[in-house]
C-alpha atoms as a PDB file:
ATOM      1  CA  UNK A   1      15.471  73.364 -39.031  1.00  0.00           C
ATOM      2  CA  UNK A   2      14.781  69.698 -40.427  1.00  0.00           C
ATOM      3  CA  UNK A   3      18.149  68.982 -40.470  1.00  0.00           C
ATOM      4  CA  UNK A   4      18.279  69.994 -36.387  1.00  0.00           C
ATOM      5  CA  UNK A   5      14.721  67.817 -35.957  1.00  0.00           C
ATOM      6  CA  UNK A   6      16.533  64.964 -37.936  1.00  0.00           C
ATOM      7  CA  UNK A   7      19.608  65.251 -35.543  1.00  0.00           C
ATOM      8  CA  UNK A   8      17.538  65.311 -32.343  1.00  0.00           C
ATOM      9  CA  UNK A   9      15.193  62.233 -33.847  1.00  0.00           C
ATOM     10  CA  UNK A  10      18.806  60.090 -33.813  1.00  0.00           C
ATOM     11  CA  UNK A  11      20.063  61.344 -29.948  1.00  0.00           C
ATOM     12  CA  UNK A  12      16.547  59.625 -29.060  1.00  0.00           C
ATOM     13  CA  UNK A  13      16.816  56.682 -30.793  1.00  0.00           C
ATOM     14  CA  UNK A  14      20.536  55.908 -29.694  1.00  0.00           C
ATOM     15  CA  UNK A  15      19.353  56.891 -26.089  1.00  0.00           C
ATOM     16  CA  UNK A  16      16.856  54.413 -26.068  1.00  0.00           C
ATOM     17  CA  UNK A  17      18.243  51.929 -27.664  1.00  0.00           C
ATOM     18  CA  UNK A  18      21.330  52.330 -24.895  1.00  0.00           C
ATOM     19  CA  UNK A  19      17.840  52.256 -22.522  1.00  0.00           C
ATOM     20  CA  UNK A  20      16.783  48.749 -23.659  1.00  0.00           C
ATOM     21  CA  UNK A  21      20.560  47.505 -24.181  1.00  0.00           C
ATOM     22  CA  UNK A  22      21.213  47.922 -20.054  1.00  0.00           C
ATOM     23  CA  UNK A  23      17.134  46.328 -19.307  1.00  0.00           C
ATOM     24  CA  UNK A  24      18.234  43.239 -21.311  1.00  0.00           C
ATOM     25  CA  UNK A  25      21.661  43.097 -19.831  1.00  0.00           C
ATOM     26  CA  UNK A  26      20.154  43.682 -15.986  1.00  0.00           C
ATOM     27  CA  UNK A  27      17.069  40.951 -16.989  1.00  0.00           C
ATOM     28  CA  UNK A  28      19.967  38.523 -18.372  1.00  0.00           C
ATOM     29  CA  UNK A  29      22.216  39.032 -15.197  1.00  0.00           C
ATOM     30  CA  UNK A  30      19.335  38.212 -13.159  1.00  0.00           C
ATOM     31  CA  UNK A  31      18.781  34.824 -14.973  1.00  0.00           C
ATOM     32  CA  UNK A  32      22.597  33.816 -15.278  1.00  0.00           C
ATOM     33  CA  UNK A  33      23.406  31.845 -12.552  1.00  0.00           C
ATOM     34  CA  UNK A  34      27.380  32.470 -13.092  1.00  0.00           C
ATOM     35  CA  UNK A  35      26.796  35.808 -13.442  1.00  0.00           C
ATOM     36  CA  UNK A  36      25.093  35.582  -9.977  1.00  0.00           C
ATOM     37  CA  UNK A  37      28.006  33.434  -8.406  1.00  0.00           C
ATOM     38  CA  UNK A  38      30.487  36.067 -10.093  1.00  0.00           C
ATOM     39  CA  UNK A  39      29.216  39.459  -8.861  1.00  0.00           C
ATOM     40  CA  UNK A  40      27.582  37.987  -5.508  1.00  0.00           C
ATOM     41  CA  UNK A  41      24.109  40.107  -6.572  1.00  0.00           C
ATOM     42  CA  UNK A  42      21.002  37.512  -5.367  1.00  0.00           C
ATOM     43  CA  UNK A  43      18.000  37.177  -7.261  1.00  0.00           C
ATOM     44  CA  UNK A  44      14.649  37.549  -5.945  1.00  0.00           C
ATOM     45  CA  UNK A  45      13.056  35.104  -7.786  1.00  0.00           C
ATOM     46  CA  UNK A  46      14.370  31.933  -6.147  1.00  0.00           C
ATOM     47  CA  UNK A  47      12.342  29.229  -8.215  1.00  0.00           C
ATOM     48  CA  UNK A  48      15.574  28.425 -10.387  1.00  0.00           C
ATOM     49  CA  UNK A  49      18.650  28.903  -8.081  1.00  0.00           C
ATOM     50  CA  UNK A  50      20.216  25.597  -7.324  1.00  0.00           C
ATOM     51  CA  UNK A  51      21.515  24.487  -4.142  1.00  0.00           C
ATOM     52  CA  UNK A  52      22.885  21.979  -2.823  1.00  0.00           C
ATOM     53  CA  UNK A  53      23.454  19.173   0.612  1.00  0.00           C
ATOM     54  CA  UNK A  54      27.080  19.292  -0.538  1.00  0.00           C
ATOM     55  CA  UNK A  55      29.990  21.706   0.024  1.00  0.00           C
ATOM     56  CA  UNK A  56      30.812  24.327  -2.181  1.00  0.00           C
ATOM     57  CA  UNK A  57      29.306  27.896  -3.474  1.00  0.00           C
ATOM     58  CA  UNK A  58      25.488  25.953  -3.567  1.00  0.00           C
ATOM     59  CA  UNK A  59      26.010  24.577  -0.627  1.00  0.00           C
ATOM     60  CA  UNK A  60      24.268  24.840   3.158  1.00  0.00           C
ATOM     61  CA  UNK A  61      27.015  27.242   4.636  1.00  0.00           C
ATOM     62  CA  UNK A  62      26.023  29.670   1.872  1.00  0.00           C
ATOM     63  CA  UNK A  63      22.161  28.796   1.058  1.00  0.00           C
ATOM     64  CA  UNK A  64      21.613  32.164   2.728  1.00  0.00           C
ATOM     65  CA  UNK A  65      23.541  33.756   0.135  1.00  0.00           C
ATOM     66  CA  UNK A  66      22.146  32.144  -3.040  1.00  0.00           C
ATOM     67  CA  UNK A  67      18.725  34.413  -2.971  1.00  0.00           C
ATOM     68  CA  UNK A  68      16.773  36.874  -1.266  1.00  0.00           C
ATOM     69  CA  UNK A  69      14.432  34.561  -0.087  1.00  0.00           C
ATOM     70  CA  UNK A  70      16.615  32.113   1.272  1.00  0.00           C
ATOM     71  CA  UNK A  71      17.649  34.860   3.769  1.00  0.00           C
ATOM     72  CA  UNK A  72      15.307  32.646   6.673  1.00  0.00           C
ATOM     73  CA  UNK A  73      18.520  30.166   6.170  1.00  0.00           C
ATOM     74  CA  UNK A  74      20.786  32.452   8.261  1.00  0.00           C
ATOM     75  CA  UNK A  75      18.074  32.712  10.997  1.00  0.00           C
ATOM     76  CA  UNK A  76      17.659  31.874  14.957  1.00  0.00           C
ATOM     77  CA  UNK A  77      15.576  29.354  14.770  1.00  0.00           C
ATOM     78  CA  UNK A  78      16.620  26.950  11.785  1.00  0.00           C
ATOM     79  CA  UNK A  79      16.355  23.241  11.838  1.00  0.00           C
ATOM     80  CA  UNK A  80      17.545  20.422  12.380  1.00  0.00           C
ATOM     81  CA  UNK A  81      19.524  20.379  15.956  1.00  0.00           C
ATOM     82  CA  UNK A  82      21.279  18.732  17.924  1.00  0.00           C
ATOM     83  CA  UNK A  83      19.157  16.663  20.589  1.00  0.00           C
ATOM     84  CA  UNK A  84      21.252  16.487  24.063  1.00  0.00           C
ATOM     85  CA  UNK A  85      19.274  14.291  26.723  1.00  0.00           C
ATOM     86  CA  UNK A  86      20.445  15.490  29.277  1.00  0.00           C
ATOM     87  CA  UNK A  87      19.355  19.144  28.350  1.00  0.00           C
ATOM     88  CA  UNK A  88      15.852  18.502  27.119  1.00  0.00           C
ATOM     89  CA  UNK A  89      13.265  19.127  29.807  1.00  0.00           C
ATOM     90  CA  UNK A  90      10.038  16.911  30.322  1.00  0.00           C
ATOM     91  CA  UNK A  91       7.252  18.694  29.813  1.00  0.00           C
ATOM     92  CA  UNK A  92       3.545  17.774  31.306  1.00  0.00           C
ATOM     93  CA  UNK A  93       1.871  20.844  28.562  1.00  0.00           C
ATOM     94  CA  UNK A  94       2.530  18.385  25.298  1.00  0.00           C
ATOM     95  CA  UNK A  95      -0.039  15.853  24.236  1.00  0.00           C
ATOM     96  CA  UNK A  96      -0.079  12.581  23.157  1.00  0.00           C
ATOM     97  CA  UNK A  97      -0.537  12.658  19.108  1.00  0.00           C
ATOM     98  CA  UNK A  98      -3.517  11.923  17.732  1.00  0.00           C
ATOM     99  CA  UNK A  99      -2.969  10.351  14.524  1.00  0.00           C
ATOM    100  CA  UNK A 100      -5.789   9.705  12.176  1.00  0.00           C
ATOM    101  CA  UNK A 101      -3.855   8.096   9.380  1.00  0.00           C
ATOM    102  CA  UNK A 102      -4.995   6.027   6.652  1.00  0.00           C
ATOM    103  CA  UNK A 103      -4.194   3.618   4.135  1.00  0.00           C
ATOM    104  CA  UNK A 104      -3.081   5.704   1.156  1.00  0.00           C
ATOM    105  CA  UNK A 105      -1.565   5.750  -2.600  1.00  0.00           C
ATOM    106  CA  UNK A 106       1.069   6.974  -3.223  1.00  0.00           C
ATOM    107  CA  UNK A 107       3.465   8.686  -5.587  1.00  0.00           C
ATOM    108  CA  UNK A 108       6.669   7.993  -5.229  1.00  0.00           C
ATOM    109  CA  UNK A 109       9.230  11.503  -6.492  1.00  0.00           C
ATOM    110  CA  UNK A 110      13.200  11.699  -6.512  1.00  0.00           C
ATOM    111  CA  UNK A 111      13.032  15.694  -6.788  1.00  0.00           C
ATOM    112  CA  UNK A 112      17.083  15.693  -6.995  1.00  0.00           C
ATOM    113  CA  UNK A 113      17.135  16.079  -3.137  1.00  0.00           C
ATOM    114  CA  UNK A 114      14.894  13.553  -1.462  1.00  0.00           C
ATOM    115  CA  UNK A 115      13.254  10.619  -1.972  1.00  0.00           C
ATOM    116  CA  UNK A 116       9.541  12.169  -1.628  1.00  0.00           C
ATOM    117  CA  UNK A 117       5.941  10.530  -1.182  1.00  0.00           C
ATOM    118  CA  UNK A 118       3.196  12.260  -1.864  1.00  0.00           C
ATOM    119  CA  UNK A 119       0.118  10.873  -0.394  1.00  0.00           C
ATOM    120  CA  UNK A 120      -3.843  10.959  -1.191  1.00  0.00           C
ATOM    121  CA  UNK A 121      -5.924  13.523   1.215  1.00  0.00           C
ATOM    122  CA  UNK A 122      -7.478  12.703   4.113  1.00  0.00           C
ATOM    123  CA  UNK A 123      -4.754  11.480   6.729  1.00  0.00           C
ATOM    124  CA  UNK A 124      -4.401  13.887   9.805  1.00  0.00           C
ATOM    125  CA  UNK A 125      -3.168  14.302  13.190  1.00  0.00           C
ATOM    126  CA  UNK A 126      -4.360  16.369  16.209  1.00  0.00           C
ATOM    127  CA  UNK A 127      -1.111  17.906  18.128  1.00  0.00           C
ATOM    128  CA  UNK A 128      -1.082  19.676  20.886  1.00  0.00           C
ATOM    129  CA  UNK A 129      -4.834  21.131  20.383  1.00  0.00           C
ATOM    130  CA  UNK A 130      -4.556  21.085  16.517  1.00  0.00           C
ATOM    131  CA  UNK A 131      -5.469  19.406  13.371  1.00  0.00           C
ATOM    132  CA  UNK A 132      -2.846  19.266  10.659  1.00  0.00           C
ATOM    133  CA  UNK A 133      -3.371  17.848   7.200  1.00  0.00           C
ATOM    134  CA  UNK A 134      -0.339  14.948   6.358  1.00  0.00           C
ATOM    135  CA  UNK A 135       0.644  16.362   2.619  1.00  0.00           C
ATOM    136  CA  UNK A 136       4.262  14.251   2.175  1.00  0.00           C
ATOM    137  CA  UNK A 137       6.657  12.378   3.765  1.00  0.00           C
ATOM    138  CA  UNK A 138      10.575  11.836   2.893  1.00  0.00           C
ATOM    139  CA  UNK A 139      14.088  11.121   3.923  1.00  0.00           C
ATOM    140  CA  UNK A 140      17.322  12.139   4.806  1.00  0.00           C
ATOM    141  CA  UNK A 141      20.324   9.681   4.751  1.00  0.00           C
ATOM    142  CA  UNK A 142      21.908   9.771   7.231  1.00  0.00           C
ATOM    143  CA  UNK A 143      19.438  11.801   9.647  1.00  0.00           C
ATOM    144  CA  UNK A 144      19.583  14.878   9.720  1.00  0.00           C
ATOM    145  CA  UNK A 145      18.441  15.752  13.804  1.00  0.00           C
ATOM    146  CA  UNK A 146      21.336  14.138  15.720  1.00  0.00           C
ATOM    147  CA  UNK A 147      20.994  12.700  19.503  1.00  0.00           C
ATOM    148  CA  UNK A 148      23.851  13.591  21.916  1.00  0.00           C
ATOM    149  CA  UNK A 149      26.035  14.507  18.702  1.00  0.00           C
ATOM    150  CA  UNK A 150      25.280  11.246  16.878  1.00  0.00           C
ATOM    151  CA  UNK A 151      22.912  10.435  13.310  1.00  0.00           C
ATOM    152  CA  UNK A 152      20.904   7.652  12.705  1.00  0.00           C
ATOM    153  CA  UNK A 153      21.245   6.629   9.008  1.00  0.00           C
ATOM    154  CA  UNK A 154      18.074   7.219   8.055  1.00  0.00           C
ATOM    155  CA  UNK A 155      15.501   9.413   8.901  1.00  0.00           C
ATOM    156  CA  UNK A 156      12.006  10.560   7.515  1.00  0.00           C
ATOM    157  CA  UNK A 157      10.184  13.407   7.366  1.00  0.00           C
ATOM    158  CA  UNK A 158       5.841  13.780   8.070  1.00  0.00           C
ATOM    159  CA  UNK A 159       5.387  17.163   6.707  1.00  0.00           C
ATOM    160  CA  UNK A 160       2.070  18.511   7.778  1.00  0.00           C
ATOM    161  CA  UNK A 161      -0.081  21.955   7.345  1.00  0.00           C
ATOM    162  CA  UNK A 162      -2.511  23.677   9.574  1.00  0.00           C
ATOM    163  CA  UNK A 163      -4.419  26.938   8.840  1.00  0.00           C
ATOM    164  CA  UNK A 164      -2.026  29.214   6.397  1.00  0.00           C
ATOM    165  CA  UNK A 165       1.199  28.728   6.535  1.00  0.00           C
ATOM    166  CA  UNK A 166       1.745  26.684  10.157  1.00  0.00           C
ATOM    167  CA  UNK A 167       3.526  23.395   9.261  1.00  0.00           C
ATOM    168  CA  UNK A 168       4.140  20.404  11.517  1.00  0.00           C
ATOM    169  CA  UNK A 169       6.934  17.843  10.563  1.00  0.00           C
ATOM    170  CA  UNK A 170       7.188  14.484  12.479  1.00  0.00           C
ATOM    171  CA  UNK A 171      10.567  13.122  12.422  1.00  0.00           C
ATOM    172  CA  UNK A 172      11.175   9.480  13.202  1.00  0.00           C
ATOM    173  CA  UNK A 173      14.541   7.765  13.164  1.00  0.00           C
ATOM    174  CA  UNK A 174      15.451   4.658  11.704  1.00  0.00           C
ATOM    175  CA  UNK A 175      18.767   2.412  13.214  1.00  0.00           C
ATOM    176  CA  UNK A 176      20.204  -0.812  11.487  1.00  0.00           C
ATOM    177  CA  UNK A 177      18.370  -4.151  12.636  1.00  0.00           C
ATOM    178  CA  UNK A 178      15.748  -6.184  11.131  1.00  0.00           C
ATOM    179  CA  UNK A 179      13.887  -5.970   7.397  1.00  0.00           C
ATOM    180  CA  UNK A 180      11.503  -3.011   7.184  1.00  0.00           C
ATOM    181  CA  UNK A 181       8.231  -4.951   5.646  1.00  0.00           C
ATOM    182  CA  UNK A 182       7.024  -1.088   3.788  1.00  0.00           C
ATOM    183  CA  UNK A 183      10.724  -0.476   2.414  1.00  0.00           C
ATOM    184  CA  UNK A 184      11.102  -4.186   0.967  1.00  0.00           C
ATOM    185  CA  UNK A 185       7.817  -3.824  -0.786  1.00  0.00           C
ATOM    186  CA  UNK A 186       8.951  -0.367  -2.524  1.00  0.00           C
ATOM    187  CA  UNK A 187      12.731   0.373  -2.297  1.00  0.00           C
ATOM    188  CA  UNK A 188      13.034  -1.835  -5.564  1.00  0.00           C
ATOM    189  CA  UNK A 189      10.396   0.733  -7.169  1.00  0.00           C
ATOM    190  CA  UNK A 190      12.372   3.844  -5.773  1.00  0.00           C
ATOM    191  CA  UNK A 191      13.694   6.389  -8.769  1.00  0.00           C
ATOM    192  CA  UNK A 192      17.364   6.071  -8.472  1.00  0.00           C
ATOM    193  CA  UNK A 193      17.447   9.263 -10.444  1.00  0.00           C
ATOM    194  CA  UNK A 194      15.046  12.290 -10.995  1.00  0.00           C
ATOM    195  CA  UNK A 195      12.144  10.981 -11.774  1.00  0.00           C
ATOM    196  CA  UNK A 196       8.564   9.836 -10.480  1.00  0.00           C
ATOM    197  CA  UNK A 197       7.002   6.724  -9.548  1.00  0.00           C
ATOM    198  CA  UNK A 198       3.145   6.221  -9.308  1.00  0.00           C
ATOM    199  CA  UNK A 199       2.053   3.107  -7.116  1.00  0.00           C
ATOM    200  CA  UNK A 200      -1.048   1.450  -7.358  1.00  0.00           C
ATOM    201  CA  UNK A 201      -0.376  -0.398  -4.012  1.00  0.00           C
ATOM    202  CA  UNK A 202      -1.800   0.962  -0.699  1.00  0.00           C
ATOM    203  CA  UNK A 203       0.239   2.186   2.031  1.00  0.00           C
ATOM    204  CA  UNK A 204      -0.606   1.512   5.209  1.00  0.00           C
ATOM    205  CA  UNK A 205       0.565   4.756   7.194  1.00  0.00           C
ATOM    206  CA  UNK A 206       0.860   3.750  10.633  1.00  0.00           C
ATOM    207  CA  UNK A 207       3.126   1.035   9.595  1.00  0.00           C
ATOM    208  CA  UNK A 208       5.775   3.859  10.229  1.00  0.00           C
ATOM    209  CA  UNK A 209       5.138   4.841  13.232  1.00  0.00           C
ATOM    210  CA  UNK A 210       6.926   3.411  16.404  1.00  0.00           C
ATOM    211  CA  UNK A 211       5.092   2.137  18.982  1.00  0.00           C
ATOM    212  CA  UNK A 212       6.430   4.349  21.711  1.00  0.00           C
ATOM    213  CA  UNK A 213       5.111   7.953  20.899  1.00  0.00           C
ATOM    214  CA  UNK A 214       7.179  10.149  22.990  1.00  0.00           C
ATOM    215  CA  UNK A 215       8.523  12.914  21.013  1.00  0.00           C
ATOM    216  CA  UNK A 216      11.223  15.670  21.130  1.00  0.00           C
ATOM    217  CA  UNK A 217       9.681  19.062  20.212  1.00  0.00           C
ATOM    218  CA  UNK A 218      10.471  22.439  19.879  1.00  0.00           C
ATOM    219  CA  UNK A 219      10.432  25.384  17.323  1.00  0.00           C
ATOM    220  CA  UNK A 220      12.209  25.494  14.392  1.00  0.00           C
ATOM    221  CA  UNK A 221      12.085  25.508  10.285  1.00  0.00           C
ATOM    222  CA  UNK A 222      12.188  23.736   7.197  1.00  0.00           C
ATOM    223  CA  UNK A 223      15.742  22.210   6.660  1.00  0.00           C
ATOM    224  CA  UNK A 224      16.079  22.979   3.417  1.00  0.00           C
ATOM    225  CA  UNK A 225      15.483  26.514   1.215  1.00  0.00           C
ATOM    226  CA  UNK A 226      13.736  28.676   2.084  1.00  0.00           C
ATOM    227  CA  UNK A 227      14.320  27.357   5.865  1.00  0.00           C
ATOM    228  CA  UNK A 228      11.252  29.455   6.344  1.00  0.00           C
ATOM    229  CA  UNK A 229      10.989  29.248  10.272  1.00  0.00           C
ATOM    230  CA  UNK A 230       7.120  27.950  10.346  1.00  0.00           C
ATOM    231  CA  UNK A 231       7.559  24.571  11.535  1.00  0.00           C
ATOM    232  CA  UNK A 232       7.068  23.081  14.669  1.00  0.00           C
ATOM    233  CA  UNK A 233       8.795  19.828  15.148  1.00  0.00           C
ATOM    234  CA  UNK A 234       8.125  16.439  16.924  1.00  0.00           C
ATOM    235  CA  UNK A 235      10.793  14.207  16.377  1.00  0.00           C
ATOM    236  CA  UNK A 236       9.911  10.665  18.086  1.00  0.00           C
ATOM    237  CA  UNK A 237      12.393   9.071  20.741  1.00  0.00           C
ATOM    238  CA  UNK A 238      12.057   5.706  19.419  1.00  0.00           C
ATOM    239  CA  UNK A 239      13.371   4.510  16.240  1.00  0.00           C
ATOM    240  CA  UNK A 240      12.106   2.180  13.732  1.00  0.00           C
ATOM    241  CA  UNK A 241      14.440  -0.614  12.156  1.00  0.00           C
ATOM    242  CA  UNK A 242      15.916  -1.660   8.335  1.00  0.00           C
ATOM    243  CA  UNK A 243      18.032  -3.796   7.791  1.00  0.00           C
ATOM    244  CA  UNK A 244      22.001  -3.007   6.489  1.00  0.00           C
ATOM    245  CA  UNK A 245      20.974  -3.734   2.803  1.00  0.00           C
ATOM    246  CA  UNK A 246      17.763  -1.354   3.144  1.00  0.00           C
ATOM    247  CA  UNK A 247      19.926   1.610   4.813  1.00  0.00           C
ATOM    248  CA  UNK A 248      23.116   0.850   2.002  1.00  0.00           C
ATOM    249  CA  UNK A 249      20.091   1.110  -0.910  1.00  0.00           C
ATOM    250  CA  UNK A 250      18.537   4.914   0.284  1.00  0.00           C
ATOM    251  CA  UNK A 251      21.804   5.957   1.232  1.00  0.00           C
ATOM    252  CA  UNK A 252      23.429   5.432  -2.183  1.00  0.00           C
ATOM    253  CA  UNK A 253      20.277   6.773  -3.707  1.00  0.00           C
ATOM    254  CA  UNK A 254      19.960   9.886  -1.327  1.00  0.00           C
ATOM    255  CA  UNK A 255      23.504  10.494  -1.307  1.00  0.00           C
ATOM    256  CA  UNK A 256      23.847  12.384   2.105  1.00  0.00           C
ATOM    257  CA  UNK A 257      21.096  14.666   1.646  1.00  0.00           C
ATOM    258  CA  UNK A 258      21.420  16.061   5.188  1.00  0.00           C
ATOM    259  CA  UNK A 259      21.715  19.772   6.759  1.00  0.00           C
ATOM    260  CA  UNK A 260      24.050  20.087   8.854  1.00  0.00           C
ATOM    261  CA  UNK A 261      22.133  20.597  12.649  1.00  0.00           C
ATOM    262  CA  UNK A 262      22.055  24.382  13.260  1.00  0.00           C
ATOM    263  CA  UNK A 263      22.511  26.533  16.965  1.00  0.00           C
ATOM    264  CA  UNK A 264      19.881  26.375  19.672  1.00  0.00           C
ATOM    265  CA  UNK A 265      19.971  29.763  20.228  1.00  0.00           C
ATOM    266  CA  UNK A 266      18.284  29.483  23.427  1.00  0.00           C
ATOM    267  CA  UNK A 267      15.276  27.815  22.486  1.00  0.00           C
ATOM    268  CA  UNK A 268      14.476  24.640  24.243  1.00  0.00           C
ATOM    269  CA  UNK A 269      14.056  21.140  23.515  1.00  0.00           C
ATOM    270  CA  UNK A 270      11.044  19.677  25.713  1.00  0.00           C
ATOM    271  CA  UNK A 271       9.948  15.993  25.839  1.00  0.00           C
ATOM    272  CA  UNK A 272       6.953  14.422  25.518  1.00  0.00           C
ATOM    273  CA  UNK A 273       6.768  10.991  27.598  1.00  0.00           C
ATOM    274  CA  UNK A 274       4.441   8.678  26.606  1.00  0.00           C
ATOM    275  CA  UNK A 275       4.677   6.579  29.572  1.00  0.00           C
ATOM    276  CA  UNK A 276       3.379   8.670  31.635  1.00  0.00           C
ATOM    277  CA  UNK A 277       1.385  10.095  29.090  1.00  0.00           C
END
């Protein structure tokens, strides 16, 4: 009888030991990134998958595929787009802006993707009937919204948040001409690498706006992973200028961080004019 309890005690011990072998194989896939690239499984934890701007298994054609929650990347309504002039429609509904922008601080973050500036609270904007919060602004080299099939080099990104999880993003253009005054104050200061950069210095935020504030909009996401579709966009008509030495300094350090622009889908593209305003 012992010697049958002493034989059943073992089955149990190898049973669970096989038990806790698989959990730490399974828990050990999940976290091996060329395990995940190998077997094509997707993790659902998304807060260490890399991706990428560039081509290749991290790349935008397959951010859909790196994780489950970059599924929103493989949506209908992803961002950025194509802009074609002669399709967008001028709409009387949209309102002029109301920005309520200060002079801010900054702190200046190369996350690996983007040149990033995070700001001190208290700079809004009312839109369309609504007040959004200004959290960040960065760029994309060359732009990433293109106008009758063309870029801009340069393009930056207002990222703003209303109740929950509504966002706003104001994109403005930049094109090659004369010194920007902001970006030969800082670009010297700019992380060439990962890294952070606190400034001391205020920023004056209207500085980069344009002067003209009519504005594409329409309905779209975040252009890079998750591509959560929460955003709706206002990218400005006018662009601002930099010079060709500003433009060849952010695009070596943002080395074509740009999504490629993404179908319509039938959504439309409506214009705000602010001459008529």
């Amino acid at each position: 009888m012992k010697k049958n309890i002493a034989i059943f005690s073992l089955l149990i011990f190898i049973l669970s030991a096989g038990i806790s072998c698989q959990e730490n194989s399974r828990t050990k896939q999940q976290k091996d990134p060329m395990h995940q690239e190998n077997t094509h499984s997707k993790p659902k934890d998304c807060s260490g998958v890399h991706w990428s701007h560039h081509k290749g298994h991290d790349g935008p054609e397959n951010w859909k595929n790196l994780c489950d929650g970059f599924a929103d990347c493989g949506g209908q309504r992803q961002s950025p787009v194509d802009i074609d002039t002669k399709k967008v429609t001028e709409s009387a509904d949209l309102k002029a802006p109301g920005f309520h922008y200060g002079k801010t601080r900054t702190r200046i973050i190369n996350n690996g993707h983007t040149v990033q500036f995070d700001v001190d609270e208290g700079s809004t904007v009312k839109l369309n009937g609504k007040d959004y919060r200004l959290l960040q602004f960065h760029y994309h080299a060359p732009s990433e919204h293109t106008v009758n099939g063309r870029h801009y080099p340069l393009e930056v990104h207002f990222v703003h948040q209303h109740a929950g999880d509504d966002l706003a993003v104001i994109g403005i253009f930049f094109k090659e001409g004369k010194k920007n005054p902001l970006f030969e104050k800082y670009l010297n200061k700019f992380p060439e690498k990962e890294g952070k950069y606190d400034s001391a210095d205020l920023i004056d935020l209207m500085s980069l706006m344009p002067d003209d504030k009519s504005y594409y909009y329409y309905d779209g996401s975040l252009t890079t992973p998750p591509c959560t579709e929460i955003v709706s966009w206002y990218v400005m008509k006018q662009p601002l200028e930099a010079s060709k030495d500003q433009i060849e300094k952010f695009s070596k350090i943002l080395n074509r961080n740009f999504r490629p622009v993404q179908p319509l889908n039938g959504r439309r593209i409506r214009l705000y004019n602010d001459k008529k305003g």
